[in-house]
N, C-alpha and C. Protein backbone atom coordinates (compact mmCIF):
# COMPACT_ATOMS: atom_id res chain seq x y z
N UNK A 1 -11.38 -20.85 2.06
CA UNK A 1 -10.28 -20.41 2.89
C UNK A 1 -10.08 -18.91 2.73
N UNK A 2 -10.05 -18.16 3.63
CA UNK A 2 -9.65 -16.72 3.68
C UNK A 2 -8.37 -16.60 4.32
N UNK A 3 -7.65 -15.41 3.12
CA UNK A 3 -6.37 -14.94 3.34
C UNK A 3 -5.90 -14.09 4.54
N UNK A 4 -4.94 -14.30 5.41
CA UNK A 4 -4.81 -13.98 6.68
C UNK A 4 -4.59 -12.30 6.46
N UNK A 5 -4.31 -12.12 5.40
CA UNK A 5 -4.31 -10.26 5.43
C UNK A 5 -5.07 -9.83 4.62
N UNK A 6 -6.03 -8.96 4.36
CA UNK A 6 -6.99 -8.63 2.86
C UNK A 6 -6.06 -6.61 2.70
N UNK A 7 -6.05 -6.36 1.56
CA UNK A 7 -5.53 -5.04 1.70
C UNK A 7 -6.42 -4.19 0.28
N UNK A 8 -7.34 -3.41 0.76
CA UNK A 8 -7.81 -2.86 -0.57
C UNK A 8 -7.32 -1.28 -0.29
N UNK A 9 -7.91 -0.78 -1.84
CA UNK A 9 -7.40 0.46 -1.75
C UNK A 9 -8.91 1.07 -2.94
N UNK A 10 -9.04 2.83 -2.67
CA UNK A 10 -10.56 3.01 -3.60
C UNK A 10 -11.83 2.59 -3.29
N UNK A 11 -11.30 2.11 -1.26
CA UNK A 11 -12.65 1.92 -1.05
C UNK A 11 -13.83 3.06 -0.90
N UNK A 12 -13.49 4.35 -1.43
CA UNK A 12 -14.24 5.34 -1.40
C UNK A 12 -14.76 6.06 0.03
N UNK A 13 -14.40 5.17 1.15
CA UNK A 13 -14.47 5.15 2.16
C UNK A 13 -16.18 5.47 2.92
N UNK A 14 -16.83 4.89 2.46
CA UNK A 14 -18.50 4.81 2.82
C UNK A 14 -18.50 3.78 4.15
N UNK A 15 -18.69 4.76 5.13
CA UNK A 15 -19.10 4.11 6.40
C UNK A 15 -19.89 2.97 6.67
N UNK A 16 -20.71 2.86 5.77
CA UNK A 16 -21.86 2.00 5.55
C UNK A 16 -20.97 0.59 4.82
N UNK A 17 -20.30 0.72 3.98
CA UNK A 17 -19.72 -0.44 3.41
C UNK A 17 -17.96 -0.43 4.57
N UNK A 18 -17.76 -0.08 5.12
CA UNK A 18 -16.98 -0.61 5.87
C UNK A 18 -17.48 -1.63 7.00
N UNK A 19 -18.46 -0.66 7.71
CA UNK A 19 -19.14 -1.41 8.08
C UNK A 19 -19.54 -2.70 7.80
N UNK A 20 -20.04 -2.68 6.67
CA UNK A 20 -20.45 -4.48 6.19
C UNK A 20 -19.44 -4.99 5.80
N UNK A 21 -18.24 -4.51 5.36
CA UNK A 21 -17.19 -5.48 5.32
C UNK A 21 -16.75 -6.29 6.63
N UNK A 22 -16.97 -5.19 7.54
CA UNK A 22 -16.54 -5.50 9.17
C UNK A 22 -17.40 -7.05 9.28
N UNK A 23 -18.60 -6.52 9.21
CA UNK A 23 -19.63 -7.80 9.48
C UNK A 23 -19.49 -9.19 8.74
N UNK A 24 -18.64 -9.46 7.90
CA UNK A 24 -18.35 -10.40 6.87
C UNK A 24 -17.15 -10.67 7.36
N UNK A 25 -15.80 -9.85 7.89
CA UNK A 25 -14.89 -10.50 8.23
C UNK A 25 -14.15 -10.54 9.53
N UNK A 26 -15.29 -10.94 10.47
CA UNK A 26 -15.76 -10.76 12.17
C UNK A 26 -14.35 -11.19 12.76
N UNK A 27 -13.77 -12.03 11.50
CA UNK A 27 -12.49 -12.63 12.74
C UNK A 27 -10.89 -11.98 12.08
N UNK A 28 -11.43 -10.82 11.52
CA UNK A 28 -10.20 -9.53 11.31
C UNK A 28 -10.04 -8.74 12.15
N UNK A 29 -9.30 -7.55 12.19
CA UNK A 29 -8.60 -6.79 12.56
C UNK A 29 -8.77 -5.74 11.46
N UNK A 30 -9.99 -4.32 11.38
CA UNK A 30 -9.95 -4.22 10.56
C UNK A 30 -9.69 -2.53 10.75
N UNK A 31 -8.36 -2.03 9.87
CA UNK A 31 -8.40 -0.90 9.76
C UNK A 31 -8.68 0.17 8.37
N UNK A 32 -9.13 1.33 8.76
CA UNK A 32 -9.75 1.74 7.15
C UNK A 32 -9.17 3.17 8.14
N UNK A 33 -8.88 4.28 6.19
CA UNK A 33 -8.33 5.57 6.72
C UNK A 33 -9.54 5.59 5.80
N UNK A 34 -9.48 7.22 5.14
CA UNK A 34 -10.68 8.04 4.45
C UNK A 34 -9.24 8.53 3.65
N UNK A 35 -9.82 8.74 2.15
CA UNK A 35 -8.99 8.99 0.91
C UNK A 35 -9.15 10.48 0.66
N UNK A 36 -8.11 11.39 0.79
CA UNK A 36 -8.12 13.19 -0.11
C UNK A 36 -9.32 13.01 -1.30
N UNK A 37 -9.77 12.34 -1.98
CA UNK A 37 -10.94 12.42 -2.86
C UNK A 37 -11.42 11.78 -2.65
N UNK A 38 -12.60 11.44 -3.85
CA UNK A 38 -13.84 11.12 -3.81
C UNK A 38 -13.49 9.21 -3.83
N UNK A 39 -12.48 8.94 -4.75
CA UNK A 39 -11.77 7.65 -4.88
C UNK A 39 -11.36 7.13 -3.77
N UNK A 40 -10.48 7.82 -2.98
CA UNK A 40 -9.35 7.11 -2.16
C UNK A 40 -10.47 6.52 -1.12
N UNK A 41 -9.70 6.61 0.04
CA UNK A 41 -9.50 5.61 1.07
C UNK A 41 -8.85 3.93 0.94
N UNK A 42 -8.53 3.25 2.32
CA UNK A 42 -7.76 2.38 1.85
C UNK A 42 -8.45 1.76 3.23
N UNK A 43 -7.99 0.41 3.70
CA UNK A 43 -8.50 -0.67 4.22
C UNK A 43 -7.16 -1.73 3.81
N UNK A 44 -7.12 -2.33 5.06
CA UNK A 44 -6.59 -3.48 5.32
C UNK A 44 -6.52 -4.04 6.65
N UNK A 45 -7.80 -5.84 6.59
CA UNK A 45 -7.71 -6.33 7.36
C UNK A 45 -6.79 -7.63 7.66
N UNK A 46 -6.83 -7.74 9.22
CA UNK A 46 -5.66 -9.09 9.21
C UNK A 46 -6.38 -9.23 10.49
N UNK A 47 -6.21 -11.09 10.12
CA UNK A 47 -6.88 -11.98 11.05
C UNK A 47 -6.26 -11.80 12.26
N UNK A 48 -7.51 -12.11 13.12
CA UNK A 48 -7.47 -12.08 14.73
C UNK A 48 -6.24 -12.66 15.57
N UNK A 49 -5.63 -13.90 14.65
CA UNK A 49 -4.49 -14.41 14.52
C UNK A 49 -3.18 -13.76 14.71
N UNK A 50 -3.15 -13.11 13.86
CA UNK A 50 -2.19 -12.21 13.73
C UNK A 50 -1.65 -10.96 14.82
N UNK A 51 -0.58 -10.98 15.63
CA UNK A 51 -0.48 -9.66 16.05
C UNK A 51 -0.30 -8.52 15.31
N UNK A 52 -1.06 -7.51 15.01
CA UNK A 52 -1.05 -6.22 14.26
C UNK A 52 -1.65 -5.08 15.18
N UNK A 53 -1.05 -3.52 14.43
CA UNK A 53 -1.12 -2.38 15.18
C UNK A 53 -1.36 -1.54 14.73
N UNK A 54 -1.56 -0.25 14.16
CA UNK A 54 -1.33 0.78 13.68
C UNK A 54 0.01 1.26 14.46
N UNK A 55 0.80 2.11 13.69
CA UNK A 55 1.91 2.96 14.06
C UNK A 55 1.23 4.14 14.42
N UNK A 56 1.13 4.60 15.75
CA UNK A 56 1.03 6.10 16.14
C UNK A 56 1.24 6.92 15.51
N UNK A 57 2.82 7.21 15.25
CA UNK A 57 3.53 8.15 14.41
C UNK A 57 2.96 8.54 12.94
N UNK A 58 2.75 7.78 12.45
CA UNK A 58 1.78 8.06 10.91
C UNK A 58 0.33 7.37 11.27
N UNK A 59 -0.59 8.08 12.69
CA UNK A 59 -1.53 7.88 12.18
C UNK A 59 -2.33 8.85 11.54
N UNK A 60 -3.51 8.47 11.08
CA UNK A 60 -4.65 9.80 10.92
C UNK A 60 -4.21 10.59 9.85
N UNK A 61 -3.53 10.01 8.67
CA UNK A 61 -2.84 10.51 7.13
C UNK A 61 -4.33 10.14 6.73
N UNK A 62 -4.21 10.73 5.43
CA UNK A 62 -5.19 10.53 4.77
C UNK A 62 -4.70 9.45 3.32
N UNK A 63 -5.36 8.86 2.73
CA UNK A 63 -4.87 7.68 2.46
C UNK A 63 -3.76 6.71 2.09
N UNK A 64 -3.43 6.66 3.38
CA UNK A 64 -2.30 5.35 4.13
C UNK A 64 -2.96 4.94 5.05
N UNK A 65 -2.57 4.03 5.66
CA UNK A 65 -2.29 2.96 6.38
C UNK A 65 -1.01 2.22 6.58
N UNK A 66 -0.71 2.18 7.90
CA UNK A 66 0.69 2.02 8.50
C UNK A 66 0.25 0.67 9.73
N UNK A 67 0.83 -0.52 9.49
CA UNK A 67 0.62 -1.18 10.61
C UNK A 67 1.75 -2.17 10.82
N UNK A 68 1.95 -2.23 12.32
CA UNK A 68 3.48 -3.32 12.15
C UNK A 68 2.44 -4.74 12.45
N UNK A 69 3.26 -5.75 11.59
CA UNK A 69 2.72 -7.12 11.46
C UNK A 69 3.35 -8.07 12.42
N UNK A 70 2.88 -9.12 13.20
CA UNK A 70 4.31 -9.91 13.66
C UNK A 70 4.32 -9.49 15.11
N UNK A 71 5.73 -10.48 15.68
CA UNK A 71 6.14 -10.37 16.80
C UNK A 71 7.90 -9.87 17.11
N UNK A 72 7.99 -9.51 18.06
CA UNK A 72 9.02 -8.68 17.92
C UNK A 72 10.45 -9.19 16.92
N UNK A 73 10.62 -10.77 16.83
CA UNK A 73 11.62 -10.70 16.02
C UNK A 73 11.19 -11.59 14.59
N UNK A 74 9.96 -10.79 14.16
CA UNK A 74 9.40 -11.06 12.79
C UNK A 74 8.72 -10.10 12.44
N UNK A 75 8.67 -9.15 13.67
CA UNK A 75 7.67 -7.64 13.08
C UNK A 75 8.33 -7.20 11.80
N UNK A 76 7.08 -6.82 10.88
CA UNK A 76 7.20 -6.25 9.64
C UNK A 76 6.79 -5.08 9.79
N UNK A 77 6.59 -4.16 8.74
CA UNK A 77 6.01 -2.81 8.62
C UNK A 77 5.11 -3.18 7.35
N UNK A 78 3.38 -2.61 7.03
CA UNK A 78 3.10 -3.06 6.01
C UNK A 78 2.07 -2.02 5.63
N UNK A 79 1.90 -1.29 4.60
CA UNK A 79 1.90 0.11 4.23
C UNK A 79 0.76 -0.02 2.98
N UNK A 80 -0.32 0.49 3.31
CA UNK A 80 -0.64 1.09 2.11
C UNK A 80 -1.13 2.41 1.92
N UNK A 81 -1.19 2.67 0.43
CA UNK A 81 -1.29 4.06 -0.18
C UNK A 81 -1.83 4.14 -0.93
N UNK A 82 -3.31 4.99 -1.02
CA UNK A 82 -3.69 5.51 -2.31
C UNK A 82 -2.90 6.71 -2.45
N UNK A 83 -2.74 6.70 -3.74
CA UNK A 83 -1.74 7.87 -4.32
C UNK A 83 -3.00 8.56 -5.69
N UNK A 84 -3.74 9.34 -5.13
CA UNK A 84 -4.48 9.78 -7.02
C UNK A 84 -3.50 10.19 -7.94
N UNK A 85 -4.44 10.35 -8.62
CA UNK A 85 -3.76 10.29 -10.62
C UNK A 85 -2.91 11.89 -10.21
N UNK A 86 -3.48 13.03 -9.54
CA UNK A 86 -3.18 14.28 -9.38
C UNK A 86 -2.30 14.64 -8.52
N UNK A 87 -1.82 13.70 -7.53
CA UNK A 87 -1.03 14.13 -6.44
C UNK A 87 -0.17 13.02 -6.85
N UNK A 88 1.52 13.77 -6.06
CA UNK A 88 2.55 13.29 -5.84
C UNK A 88 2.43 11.99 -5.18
N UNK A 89 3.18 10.74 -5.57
CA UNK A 89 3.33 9.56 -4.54
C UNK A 89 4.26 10.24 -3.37
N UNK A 90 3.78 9.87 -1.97
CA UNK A 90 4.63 10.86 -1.08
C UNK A 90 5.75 9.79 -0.62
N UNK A 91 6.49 9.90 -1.44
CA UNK A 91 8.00 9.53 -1.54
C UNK A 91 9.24 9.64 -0.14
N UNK A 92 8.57 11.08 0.33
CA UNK A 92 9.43 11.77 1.59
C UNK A 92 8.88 11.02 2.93
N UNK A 93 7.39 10.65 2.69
CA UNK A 93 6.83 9.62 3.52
C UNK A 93 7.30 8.14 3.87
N UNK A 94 7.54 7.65 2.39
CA UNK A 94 7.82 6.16 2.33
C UNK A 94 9.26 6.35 2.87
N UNK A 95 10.45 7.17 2.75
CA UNK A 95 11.38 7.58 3.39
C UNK A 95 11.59 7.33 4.62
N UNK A 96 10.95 7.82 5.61
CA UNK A 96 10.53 7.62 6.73
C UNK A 96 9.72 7.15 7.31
N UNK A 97 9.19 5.74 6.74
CA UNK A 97 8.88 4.73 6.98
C UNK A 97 9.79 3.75 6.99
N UNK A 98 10.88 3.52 6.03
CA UNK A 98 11.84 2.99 5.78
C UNK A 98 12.87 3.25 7.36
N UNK A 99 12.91 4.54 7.58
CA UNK A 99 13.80 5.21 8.32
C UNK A 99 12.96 3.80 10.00
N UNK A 100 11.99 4.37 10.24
CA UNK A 100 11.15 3.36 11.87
C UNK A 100 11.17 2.19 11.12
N UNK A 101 11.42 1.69 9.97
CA UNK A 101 11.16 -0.05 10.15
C UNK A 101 11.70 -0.43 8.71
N UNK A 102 13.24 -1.02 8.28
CA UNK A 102 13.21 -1.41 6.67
C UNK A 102 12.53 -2.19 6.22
N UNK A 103 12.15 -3.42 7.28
CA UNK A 103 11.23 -4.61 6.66
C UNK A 103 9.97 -4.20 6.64
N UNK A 104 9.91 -2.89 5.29
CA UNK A 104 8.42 -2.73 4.98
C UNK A 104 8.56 -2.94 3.86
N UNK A 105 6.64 -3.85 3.65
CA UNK A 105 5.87 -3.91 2.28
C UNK A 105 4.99 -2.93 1.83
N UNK A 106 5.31 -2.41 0.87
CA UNK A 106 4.38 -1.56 0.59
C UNK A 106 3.12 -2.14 -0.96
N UNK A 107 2.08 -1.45 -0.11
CA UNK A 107 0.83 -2.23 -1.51
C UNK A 107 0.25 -0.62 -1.18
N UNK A 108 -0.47 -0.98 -3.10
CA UNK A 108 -1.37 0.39 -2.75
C UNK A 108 -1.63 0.97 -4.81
N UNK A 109 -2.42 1.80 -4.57
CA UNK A 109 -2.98 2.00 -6.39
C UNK A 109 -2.42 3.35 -6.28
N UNK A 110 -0.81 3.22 -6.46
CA UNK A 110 -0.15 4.43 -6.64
C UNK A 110 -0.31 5.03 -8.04
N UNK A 111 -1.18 4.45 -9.15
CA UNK A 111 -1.29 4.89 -9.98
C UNK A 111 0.08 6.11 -10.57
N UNK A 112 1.31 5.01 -10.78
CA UNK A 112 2.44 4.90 -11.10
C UNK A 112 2.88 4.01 -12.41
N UNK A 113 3.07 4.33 -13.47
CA UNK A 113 3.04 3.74 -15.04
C UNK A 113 4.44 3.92 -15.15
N UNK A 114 5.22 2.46 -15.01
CA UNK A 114 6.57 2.57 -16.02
C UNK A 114 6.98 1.11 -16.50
N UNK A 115 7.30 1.73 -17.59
CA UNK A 115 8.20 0.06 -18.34
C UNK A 115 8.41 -1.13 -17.68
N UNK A 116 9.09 -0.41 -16.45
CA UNK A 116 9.92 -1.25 -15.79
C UNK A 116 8.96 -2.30 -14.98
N UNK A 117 7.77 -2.16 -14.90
CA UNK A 117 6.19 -2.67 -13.97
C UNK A 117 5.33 -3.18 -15.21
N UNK A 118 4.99 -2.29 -15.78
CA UNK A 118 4.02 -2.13 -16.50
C UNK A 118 3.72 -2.00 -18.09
N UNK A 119 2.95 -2.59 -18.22
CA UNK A 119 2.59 -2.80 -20.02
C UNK A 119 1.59 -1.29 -20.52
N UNK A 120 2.48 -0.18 -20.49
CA UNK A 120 1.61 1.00 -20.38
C UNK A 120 2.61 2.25 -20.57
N UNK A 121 1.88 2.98 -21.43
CA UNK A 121 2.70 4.53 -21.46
C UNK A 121 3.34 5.39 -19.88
N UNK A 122 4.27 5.27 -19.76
CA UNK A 122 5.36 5.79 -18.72
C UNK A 122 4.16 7.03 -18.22
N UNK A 123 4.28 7.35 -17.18
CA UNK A 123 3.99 8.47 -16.57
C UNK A 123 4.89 9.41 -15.56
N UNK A 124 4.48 10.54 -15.41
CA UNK A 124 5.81 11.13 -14.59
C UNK A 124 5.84 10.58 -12.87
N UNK A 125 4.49 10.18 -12.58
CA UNK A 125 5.08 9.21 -11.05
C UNK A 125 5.34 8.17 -11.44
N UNK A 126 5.29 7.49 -12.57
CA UNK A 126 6.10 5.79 -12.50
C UNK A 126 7.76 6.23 -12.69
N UNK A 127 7.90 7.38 -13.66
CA UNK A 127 9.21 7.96 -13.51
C UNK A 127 9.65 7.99 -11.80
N UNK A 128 9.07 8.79 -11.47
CA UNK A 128 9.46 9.35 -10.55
C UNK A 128 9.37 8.34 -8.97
N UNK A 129 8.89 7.47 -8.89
CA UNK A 129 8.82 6.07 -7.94
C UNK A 129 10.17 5.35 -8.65
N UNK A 130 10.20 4.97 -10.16
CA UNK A 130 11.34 4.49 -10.59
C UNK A 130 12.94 4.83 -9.96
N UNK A 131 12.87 6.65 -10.01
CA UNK A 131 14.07 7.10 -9.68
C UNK A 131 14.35 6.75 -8.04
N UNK A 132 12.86 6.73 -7.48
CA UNK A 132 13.29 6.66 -5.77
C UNK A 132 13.60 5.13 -5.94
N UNK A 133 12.79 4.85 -6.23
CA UNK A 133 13.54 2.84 -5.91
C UNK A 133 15.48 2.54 -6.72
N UNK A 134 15.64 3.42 -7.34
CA UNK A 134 16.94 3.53 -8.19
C UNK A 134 17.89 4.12 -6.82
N UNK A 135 17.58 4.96 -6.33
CA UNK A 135 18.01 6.61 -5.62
C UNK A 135 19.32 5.93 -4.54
N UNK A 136 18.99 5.10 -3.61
CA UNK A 136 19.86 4.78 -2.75
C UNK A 136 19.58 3.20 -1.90
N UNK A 137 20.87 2.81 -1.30
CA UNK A 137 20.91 0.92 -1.13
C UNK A 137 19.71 0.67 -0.74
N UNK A 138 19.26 1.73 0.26
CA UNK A 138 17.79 1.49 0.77
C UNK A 138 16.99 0.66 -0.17
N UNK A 139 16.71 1.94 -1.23
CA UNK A 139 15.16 1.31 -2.10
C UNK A 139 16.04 0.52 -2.83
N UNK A 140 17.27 0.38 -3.52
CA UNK A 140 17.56 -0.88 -4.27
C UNK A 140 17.35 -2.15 -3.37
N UNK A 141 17.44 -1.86 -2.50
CA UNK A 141 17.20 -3.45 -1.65
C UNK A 141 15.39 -3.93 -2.21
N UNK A 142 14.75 -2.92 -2.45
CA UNK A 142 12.85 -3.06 -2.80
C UNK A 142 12.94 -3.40 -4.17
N UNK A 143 11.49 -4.33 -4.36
CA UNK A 143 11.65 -4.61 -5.56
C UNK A 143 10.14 -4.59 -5.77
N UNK A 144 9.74 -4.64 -7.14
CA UNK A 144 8.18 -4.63 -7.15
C UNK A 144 8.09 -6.06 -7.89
N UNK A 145 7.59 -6.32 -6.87
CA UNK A 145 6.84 -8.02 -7.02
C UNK A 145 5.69 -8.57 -7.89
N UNK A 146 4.52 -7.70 -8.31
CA UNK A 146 3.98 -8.15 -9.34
C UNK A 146 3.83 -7.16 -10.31
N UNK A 147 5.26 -7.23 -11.48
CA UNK A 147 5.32 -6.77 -12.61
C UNK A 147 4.47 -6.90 -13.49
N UNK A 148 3.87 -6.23 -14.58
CA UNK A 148 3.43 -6.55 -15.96
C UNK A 148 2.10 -7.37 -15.17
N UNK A 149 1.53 -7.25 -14.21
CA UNK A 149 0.65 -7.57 -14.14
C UNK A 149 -0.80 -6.89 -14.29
N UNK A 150 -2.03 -7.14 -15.00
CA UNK A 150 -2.59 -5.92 -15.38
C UNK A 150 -3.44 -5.53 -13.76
N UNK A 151 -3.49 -4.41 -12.89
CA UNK A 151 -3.97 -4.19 -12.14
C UNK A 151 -5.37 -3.00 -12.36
N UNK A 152 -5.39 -2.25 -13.58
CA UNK A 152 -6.64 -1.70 -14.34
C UNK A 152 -7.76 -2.16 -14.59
N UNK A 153 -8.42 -1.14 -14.56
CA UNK A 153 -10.23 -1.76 -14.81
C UNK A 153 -10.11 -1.13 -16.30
N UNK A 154 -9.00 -0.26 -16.12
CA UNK A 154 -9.40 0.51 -17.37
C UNK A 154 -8.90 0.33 -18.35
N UNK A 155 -7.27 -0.55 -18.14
CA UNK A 155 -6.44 -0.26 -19.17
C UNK A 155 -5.93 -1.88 -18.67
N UNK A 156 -4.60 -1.67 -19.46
CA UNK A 156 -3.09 -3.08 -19.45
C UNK A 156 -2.55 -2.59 -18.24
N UNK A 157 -2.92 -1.50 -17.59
CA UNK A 157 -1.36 -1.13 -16.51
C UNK A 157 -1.10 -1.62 -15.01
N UNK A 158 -0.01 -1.40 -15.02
CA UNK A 158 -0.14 -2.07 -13.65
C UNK A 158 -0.02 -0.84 -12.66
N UNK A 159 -0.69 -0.61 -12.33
CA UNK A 159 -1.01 0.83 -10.96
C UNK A 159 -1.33 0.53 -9.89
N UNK A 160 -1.35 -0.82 -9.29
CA UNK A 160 -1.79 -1.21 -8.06
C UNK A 160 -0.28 -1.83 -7.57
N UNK A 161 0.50 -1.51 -6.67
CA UNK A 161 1.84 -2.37 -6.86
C UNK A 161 1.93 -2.69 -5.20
N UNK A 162 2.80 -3.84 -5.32
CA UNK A 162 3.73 -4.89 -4.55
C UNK A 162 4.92 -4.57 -4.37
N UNK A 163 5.39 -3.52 -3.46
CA UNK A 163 6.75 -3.09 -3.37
C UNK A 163 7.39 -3.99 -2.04
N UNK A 164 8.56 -4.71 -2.01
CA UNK A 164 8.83 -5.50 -0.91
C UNK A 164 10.28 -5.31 -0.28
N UNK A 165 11.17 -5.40 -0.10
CA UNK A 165 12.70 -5.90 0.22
C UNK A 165 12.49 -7.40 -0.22
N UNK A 166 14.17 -7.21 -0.72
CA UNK A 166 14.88 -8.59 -1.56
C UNK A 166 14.52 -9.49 -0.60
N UNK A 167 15.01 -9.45 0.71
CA UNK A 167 15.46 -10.48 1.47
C UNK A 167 14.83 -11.74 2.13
């Protein structure tokens, strides 16, 4: 059985392996950006099933992906982000994503380390994602859904996250 949405992130973005992913999952919907380094890029497909879109407004970022899920009174917003170890999680982004659609999920290897997630020495973006999800009703309404889960090749941490609304 295959899962009606697949969402990776670090696909390095090789034309050649998108490509063959394409060819393996013929009855997706498959969108891929290209990642600021050598790591990023991101990908996420959803079955033929599914009505899905890209958002105009944030297209052609470099690694995100923005697509509304659904029909008009179940459309979601569903987001991912590579964030590298060196750059800011773009916070002012997820902002205004929030702002065109609250019922967004966000997934993605924000490579973001804090207590509050993760079995791993704090870092200044897990700080700093911490304070935005703290910051206002907005992000307190978000919660990160798979805590303490190890998402590393390298380590215990969890850097790949499940950010959702409560509701």
């Amino acid at each position: 059985m295959q899962p009606p949405i697949v969402v990776l992130n670090g696909t390095h973005h090789d034309e050649n392996s998108v490509k063959q992913f394409i060819s393996h999952f013929f009855n997706f919907n498959v969108f891929s950006m290209k990642g600021s380094n050598v790591f990023g890029g991101v990908l996420i497909a959803v079955h033929k099933s599914i009505r899905s879109q890209r958002v105009a407004k944030f297209n052609n970022l470099p690694n995100i992906i923005v697509l509304e899920i659904g029909s008009d009174t179940d459309m979601f917003q569903l987001v991912t982000c590579y964030s590298p170890p060196a750059e800011s999680i773009p916070l002012d982004l997820f902002d205004r994503l929030l702002q065109h659609n609250p019922n967004s999920i966000f997934t993605g290897d924000l490579n973001a380390k804090h207590s509050s997630w993760s079995k791993s020495i704090e870092n200044q973006k897990g700080r700093a994602l911490f304070n935005w999800l703290s910051s206002s009703q907005t992000h307190t309404s978000l919660e990160i859904i798979n805590k303490y889960v190890t998402t590393s090749t390298r380590s215990t941490a969890t850097i790949d996250l499940i950010i959702a609304p409560t509701h």
